[in-house]
PDB file of N, CA and C in Angstrom:
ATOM      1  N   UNK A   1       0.839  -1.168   0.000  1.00  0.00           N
ATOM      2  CA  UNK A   1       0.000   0.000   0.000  1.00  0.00           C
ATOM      3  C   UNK A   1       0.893   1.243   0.000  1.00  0.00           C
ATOM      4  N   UNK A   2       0.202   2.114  -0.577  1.00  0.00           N
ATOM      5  CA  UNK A   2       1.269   3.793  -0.594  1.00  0.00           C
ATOM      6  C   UNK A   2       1.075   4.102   0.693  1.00  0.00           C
ATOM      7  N   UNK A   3       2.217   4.943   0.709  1.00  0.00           N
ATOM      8  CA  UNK A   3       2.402   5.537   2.475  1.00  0.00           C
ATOM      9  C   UNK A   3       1.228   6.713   2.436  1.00  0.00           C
ATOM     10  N   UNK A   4       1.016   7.406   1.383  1.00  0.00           N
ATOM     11  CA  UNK A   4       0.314   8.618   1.369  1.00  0.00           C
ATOM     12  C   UNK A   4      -0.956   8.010   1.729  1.00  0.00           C
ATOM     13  N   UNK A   5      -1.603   6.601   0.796  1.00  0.00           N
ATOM     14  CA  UNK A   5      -2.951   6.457   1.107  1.00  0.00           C
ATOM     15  C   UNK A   5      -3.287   5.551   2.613  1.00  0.00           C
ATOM     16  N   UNK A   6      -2.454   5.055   3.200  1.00  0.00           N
ATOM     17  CA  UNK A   6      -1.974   4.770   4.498  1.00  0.00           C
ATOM     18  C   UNK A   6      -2.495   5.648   5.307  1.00  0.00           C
ATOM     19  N   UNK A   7      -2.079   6.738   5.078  1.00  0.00           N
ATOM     20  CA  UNK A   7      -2.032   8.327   5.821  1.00  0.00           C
ATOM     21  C   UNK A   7      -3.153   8.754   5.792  1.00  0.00           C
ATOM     22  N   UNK A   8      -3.784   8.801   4.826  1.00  0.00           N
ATOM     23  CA  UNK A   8      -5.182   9.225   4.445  1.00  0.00           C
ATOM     24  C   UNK A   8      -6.269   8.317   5.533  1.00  0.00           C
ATOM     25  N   UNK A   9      -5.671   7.497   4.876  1.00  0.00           N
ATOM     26  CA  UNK A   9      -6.773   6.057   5.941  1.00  0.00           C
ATOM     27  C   UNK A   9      -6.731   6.299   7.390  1.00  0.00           C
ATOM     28  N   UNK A  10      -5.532   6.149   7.841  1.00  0.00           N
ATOM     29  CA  UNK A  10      -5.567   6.433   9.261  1.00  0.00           C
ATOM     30  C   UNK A  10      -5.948   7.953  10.003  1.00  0.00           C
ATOM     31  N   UNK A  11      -5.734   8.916   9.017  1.00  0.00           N
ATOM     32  CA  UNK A  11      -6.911  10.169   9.499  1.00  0.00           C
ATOM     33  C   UNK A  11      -7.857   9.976   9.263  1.00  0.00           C
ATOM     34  N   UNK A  12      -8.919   9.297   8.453  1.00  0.00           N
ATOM     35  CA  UNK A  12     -10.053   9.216   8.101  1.00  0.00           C
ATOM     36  C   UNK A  12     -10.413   8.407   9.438  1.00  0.00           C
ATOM     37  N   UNK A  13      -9.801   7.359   9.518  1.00  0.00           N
ATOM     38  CA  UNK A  13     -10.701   6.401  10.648  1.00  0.00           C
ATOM     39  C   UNK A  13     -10.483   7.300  12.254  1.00  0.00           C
ATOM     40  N   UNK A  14      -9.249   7.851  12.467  1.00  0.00           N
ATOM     41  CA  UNK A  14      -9.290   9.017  13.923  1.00  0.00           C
ATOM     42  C   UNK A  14     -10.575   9.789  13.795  1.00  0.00           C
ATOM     43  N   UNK A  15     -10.705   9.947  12.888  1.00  0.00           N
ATOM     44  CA  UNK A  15     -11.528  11.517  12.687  1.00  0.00           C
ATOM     45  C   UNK A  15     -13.009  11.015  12.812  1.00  0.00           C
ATOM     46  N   UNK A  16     -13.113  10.129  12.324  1.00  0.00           N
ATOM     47  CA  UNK A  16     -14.909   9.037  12.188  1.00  0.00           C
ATOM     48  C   UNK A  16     -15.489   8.755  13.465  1.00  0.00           C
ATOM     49  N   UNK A  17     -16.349   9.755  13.576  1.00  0.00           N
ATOM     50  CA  UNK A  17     -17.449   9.369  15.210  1.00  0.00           C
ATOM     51  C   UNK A  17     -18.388   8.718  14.994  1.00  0.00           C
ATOM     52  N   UNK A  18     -19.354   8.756  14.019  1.00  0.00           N
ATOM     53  CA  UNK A  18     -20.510   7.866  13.666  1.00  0.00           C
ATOM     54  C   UNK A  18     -20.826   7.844  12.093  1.00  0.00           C
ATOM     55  N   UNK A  19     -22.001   7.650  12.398  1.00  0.00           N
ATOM     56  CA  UNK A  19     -22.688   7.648  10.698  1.00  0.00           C
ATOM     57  C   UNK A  19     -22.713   8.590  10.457  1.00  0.00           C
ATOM     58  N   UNK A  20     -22.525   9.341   9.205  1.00  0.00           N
ATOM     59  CA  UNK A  20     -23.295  10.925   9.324  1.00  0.00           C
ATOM     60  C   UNK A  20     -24.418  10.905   8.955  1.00  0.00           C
ATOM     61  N   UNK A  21     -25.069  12.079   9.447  1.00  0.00           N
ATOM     62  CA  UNK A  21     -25.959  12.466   9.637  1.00  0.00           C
ATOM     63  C   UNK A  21     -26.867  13.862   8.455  1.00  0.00           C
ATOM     64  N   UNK A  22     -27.755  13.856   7.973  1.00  0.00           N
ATOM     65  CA  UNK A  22     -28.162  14.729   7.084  1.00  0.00           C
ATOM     66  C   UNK A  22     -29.068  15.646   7.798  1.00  0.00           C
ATOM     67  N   UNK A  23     -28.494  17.277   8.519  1.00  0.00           N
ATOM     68  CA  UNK A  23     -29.220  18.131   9.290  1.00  0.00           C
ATOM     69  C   UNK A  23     -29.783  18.861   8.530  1.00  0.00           C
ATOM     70  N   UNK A  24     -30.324  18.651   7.507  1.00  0.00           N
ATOM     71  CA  UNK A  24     -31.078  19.704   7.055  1.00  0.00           C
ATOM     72  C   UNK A  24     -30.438  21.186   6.370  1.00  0.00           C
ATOM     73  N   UNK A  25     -31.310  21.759   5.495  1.00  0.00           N
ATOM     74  CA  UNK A  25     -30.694  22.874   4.494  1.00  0.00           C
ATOM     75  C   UNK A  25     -29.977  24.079   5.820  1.00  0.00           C
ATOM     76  N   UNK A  26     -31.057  24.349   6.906  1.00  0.00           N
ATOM     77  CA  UNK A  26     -30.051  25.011   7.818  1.00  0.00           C
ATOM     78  C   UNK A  26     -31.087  26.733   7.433  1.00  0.00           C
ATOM     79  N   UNK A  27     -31.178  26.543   6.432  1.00  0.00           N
ATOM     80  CA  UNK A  27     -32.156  28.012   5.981  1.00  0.00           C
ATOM     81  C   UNK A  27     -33.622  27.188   5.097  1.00  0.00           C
ATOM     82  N   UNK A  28     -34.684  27.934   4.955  1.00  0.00           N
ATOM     83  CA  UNK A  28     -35.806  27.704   4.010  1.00  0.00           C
ATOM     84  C   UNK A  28     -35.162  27.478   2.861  1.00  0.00           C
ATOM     85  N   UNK A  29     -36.150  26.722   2.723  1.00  0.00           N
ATOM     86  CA  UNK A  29     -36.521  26.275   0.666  1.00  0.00           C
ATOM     87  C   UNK A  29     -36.743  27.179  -0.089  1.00  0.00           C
ATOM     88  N   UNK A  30     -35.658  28.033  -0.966  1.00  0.00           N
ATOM     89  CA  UNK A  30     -36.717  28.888  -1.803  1.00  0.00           C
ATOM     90  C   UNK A  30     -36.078  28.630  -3.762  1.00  0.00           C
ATOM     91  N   UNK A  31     -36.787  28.938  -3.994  1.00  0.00           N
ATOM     92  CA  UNK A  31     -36.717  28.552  -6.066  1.00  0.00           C
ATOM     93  C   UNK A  31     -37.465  29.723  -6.371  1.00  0.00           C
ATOM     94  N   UNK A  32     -36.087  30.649  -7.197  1.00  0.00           N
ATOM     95  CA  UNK A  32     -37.371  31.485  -8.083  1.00  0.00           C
ATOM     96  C   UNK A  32     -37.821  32.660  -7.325  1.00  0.00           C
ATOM     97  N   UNK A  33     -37.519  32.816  -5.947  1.00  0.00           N
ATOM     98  CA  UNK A  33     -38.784  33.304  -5.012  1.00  0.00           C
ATOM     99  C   UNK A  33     -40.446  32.481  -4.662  1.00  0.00           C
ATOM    100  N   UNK A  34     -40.107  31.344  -4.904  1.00  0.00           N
ATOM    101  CA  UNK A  34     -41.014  30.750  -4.342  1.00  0.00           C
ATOM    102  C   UNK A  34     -40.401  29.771  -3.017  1.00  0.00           C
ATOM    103  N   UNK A  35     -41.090  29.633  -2.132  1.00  0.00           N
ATOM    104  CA  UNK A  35     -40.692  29.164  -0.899  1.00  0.00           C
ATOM    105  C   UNK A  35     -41.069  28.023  -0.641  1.00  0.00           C
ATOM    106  N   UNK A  36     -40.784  26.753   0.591  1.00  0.00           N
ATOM    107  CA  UNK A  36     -41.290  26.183   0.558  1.00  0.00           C
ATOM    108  C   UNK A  36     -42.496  25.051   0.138  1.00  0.00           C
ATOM    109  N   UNK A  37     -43.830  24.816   0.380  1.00  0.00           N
ATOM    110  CA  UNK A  37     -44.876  24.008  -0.195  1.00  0.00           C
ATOM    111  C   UNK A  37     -45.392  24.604  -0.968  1.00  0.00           C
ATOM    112  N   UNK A  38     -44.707  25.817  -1.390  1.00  0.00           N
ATOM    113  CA  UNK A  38     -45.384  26.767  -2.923  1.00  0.00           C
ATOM    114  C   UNK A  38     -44.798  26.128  -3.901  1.00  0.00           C
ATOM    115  N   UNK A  39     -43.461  25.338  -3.672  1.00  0.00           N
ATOM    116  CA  UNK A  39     -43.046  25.112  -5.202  1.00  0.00           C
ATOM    117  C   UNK A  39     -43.765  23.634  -5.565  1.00  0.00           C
ATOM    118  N   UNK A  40     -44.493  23.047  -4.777  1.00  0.00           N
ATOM    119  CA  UNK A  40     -45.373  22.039  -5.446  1.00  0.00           C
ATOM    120  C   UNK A  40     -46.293  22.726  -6.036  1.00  0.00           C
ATOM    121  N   UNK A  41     -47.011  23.438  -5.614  1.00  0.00           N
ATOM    122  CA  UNK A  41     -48.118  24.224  -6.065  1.00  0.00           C
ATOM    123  C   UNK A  41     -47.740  25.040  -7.549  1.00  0.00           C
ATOM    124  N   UNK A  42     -46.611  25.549  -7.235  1.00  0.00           N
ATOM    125  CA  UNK A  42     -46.088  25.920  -8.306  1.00  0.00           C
ATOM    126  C   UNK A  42     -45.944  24.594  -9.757  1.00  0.00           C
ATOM    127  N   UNK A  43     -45.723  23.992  -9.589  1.00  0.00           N
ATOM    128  CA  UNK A  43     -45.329  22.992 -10.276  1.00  0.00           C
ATOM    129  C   UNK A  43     -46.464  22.310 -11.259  1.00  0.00           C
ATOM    130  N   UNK A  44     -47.602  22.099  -9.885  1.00  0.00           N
ATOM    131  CA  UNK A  44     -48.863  22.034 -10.147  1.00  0.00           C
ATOM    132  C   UNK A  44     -49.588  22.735 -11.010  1.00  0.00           C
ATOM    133  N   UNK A  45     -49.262  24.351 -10.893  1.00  0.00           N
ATOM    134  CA  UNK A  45     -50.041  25.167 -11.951  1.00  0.00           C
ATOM    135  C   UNK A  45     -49.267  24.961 -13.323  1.00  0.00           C
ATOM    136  N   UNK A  46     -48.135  24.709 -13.536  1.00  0.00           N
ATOM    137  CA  UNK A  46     -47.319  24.589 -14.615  1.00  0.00           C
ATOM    138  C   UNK A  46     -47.859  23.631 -15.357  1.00  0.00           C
ATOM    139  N   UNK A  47     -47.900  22.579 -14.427  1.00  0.00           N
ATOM    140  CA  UNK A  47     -48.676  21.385 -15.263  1.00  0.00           C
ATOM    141  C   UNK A  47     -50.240  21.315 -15.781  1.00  0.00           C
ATOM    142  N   UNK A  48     -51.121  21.807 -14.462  1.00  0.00           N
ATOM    143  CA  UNK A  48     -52.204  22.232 -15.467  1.00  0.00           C
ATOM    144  C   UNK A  48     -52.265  23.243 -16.434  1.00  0.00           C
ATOM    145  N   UNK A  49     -51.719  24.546 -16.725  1.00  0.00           N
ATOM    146  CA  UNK A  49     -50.959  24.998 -17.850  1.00  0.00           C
ATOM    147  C   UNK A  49     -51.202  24.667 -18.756  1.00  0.00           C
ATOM    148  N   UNK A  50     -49.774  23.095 -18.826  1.00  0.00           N
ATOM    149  CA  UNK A  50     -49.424  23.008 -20.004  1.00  0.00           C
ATOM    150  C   UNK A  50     -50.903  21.991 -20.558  1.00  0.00           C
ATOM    151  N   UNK A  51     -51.555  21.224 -19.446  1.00  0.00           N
ATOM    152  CA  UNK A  51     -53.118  20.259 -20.117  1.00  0.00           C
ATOM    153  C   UNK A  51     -53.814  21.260 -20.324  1.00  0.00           C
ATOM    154  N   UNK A  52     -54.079  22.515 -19.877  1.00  0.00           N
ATOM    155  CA  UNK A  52     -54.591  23.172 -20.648  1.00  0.00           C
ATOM    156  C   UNK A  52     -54.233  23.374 -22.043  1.00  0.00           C
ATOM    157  N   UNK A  53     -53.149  23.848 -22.342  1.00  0.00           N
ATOM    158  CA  UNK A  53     -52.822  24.192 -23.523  1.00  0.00           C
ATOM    159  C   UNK A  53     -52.877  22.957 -24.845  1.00  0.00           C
ATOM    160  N   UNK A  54     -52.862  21.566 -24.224  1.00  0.00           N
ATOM    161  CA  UNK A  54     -53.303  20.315 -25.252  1.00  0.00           C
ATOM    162  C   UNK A  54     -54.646  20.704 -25.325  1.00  0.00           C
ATOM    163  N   UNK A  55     -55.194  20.890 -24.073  1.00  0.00           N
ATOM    164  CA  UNK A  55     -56.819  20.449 -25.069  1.00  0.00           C
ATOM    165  C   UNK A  55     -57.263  21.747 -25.464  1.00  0.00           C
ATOM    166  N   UNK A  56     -56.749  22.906 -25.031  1.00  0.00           N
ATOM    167  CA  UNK A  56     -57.162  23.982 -25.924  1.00  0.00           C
ATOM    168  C   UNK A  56     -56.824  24.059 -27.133  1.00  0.00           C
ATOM    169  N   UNK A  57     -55.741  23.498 -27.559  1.00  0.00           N
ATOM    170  CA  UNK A  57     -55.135  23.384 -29.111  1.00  0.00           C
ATOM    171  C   UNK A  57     -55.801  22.734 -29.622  1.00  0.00           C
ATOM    172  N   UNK A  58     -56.366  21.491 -29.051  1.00  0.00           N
ATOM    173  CA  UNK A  58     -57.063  20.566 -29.755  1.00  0.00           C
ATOM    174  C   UNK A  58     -58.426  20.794 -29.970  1.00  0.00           C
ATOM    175  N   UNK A  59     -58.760  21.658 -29.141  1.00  0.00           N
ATOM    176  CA  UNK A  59     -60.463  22.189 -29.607  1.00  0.00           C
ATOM    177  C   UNK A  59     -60.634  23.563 -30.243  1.00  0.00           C
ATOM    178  N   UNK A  60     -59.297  24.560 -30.387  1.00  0.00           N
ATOM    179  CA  UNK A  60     -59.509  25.661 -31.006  1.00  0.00           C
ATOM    180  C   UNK A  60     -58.623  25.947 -31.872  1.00  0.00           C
ATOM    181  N   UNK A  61     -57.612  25.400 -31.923  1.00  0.00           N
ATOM    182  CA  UNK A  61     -56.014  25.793 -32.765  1.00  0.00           C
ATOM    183  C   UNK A  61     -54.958  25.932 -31.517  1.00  0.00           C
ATOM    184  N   UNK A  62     -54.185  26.239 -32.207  1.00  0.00           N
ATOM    185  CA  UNK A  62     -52.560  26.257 -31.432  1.00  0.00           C
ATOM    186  C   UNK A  62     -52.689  27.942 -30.594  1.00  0.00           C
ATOM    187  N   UNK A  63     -52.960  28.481 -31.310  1.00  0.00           N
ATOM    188  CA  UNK A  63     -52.906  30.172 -30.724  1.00  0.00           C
ATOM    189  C   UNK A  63     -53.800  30.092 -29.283  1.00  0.00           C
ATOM    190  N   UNK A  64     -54.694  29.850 -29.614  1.00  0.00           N
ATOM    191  CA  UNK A  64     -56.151  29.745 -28.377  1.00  0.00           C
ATOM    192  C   UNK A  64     -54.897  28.696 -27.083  1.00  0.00           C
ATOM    193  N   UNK A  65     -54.689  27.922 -27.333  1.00  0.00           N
ATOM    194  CA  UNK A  65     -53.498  27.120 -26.538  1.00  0.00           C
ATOM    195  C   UNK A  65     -52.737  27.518 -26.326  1.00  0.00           C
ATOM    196  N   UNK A  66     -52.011  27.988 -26.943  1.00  0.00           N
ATOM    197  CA  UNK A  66     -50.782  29.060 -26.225  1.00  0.00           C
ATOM    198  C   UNK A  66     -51.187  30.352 -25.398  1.00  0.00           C
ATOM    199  N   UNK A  67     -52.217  30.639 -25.756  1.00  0.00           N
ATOM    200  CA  UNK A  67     -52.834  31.835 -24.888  1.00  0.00           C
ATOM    201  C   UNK A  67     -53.513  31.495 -23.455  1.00  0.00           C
ATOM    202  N   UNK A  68     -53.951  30.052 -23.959  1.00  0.00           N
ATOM    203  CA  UNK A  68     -54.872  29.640 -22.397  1.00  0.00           C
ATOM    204  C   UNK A  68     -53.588  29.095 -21.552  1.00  0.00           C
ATOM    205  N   UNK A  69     -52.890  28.865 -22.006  1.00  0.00           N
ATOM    206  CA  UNK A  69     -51.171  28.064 -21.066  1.00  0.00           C
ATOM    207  C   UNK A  69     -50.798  29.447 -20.588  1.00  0.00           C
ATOM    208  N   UNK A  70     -50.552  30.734 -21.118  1.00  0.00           N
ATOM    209  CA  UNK A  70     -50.346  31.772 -20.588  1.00  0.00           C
ATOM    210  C   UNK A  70     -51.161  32.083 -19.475  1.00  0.00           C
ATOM    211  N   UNK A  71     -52.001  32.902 -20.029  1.00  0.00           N
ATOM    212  CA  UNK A  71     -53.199  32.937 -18.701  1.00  0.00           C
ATOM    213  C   UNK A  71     -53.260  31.553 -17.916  1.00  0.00           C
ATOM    214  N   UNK A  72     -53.117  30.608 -17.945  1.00  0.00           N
ATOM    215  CA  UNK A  72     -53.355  29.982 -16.681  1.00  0.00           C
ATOM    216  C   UNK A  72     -52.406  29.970 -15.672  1.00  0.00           C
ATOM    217  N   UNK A  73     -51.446  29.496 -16.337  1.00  0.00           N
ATOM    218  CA  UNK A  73     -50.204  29.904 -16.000  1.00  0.00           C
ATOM    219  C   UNK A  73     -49.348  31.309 -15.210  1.00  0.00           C
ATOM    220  N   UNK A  74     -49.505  32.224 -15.520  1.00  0.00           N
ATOM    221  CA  UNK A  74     -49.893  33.258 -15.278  1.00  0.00           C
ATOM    222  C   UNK A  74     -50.685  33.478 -13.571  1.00  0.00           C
ATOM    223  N   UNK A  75     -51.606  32.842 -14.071  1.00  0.00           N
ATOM    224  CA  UNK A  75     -52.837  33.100 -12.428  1.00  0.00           C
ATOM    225  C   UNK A  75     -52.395  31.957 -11.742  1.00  0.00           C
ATOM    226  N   UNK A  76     -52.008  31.237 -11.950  1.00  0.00           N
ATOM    227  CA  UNK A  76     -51.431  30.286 -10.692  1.00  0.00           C
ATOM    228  C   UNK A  76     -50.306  30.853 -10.201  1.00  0.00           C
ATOM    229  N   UNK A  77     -49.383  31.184 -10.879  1.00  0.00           N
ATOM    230  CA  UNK A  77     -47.979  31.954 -10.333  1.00  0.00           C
ATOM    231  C   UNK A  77     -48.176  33.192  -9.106  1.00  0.00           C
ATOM    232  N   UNK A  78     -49.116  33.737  -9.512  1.00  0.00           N
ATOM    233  CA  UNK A  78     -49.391  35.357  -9.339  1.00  0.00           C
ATOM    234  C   UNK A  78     -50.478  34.608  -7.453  1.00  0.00           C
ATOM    235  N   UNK A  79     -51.709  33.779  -7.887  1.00  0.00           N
ATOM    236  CA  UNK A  79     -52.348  33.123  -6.230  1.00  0.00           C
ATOM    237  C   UNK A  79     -51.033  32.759  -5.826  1.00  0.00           C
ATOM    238  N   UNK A  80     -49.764  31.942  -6.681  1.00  0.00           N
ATOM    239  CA  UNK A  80     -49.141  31.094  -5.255  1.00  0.00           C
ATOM    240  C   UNK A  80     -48.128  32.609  -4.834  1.00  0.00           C
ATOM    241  N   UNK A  81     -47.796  33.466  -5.321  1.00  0.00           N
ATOM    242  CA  UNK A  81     -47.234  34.647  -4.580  1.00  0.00           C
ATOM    243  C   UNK A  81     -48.243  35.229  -3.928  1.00  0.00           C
ATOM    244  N   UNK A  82     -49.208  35.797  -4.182  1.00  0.00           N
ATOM    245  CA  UNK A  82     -50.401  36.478  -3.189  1.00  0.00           C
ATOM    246  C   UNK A  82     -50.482  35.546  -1.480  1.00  0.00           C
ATOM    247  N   UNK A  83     -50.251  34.000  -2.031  1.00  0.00           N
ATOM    248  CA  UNK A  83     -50.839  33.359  -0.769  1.00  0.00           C
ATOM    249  C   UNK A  83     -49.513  32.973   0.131  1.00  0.00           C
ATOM    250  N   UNK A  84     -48.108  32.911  -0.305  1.00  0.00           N
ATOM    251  CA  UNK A  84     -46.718  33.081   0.253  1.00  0.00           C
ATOM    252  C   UNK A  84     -46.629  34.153   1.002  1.00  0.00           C
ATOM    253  N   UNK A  85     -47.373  35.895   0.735  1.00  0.00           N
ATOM    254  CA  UNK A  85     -47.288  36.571   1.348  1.00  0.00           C
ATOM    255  C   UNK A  85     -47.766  36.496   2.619  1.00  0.00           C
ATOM    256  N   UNK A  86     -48.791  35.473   2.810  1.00  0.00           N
ATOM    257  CA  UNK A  86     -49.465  35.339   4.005  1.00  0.00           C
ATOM    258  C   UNK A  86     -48.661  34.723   4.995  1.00  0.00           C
ATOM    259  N   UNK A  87     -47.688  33.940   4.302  1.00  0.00           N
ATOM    260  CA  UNK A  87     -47.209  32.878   5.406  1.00  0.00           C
ATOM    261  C   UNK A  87     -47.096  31.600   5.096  1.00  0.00           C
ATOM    262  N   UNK A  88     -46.147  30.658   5.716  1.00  0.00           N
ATOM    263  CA  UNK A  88     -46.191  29.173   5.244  1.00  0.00           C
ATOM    264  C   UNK A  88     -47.042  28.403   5.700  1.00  0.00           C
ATOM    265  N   UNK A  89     -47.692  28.927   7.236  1.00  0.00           N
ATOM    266  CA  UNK A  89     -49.043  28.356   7.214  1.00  0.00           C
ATOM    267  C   UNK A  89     -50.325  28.926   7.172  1.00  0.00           C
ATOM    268  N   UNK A  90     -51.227  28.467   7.571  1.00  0.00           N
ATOM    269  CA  UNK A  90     -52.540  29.180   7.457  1.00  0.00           C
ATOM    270  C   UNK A  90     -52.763  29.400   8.873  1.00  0.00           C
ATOM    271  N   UNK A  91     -53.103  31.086   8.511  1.00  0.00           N
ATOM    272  CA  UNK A  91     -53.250  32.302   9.754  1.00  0.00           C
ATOM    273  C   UNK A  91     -54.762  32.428   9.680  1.00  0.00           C
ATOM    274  N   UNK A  92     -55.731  32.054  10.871  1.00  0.00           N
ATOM    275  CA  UNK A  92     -56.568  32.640  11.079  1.00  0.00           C
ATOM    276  C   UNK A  92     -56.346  34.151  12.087  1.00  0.00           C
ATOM    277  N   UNK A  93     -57.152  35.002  11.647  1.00  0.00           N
ATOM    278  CA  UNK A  93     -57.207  35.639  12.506  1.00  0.00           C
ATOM    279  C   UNK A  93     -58.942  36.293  13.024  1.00  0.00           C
ATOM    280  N   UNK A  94     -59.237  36.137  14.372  1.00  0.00           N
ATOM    281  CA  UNK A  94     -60.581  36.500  14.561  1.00  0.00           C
ATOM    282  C   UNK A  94     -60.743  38.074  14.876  1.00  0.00           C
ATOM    283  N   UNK A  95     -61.703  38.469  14.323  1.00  0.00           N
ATOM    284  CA  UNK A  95     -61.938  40.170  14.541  1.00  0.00           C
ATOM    285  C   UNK A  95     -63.275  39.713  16.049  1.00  0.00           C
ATOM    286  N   UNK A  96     -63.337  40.730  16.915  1.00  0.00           N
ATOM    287  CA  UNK A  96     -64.100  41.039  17.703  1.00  0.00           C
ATOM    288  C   UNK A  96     -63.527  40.711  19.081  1.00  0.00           C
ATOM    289  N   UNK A  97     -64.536  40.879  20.118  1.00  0.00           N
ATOM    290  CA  UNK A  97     -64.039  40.644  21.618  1.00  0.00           C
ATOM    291  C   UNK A  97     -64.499  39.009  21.843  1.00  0.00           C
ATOM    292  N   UNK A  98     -63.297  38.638  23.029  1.00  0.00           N
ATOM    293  CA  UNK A  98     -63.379  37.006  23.419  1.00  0.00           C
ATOM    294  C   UNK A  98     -63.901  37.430  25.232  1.00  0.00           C
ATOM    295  N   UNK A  99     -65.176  36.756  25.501  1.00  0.00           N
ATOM    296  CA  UNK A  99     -64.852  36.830  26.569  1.00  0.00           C
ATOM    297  C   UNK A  99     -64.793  35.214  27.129  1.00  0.00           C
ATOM    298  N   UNK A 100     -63.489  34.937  27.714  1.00  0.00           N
ATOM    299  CA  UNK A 100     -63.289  34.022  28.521  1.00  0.00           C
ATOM    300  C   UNK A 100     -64.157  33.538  29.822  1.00  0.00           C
ATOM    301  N   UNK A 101     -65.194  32.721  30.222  1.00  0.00           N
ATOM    302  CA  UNK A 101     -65.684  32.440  31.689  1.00  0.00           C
ATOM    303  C   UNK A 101     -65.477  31.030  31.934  1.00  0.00           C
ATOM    304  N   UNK A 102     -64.873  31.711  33.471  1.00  0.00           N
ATOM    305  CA  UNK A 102     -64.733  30.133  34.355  1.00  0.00           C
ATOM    306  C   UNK A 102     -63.283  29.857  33.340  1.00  0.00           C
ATOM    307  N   UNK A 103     -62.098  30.545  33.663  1.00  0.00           N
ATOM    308  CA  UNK A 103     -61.174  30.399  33.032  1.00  0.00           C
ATOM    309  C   UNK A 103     -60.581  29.831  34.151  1.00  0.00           C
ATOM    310  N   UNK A 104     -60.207  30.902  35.488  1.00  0.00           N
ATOM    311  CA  UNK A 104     -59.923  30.329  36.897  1.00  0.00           C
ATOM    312  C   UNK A 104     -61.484  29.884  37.626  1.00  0.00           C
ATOM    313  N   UNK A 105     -60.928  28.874  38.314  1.00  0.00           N
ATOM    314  CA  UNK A 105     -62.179  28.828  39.904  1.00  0.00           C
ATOM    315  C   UNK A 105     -61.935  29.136  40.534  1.00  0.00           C
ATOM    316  N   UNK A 106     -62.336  29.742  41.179  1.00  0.00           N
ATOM    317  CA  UNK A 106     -62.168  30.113  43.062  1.00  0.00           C
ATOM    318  C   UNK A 106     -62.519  29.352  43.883  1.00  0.00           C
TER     319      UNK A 106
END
């Protein structure tokens, strides 16, 4: 065996504590400016899109299809940014007064 890869070996095995381990990106998911569970959604509108654009071609011509893949396309992009602005999850928020009774007993 070479002395160099000898060398190599025996730092590799000092240095080895366990299995490694995969911790995660460390920051969010983002593509594009899309974040997280938007880029399925994203993906999603792409694809209905493009089935739009088969069967619109196929029932009106190619133009009418390329135009309906736009516009659809288009409005899915534009909801999954409108609804990213909100947040990665879903925020209710209630308007009016809560009154709490029989929160403590005495």
């Amino acid at each position: 065996m070479d002395t160099s890869l000898l060398q190599f070996v025996c730092i590799m095995e000092s240095n080895y504590v366990g299995s490694p381990v995969f911790k995660g990106l460390q920051r969010p998911l983002e593509f594009m400016g899309i974040r997280g569970r938007f880029l399925t959604f994203a993906a999603m509108a792409i694809g209905f899109s493009f089935v739009g654009f088969i069967i619109f071609s196929i029932a009106m011509g190619k133009l009418a299809g390329f135009v309906a893949m736009l516009v659809m396309a288009i409005t899915g992009l534009i909801t999954i940014y409108v609804k990213q602005r909100g947040g990665l999850h879903a925020k209710k928020r209630y308007k009016g007064v809560f009154v709490y009774r029989e929160l403590y007993v005495h």
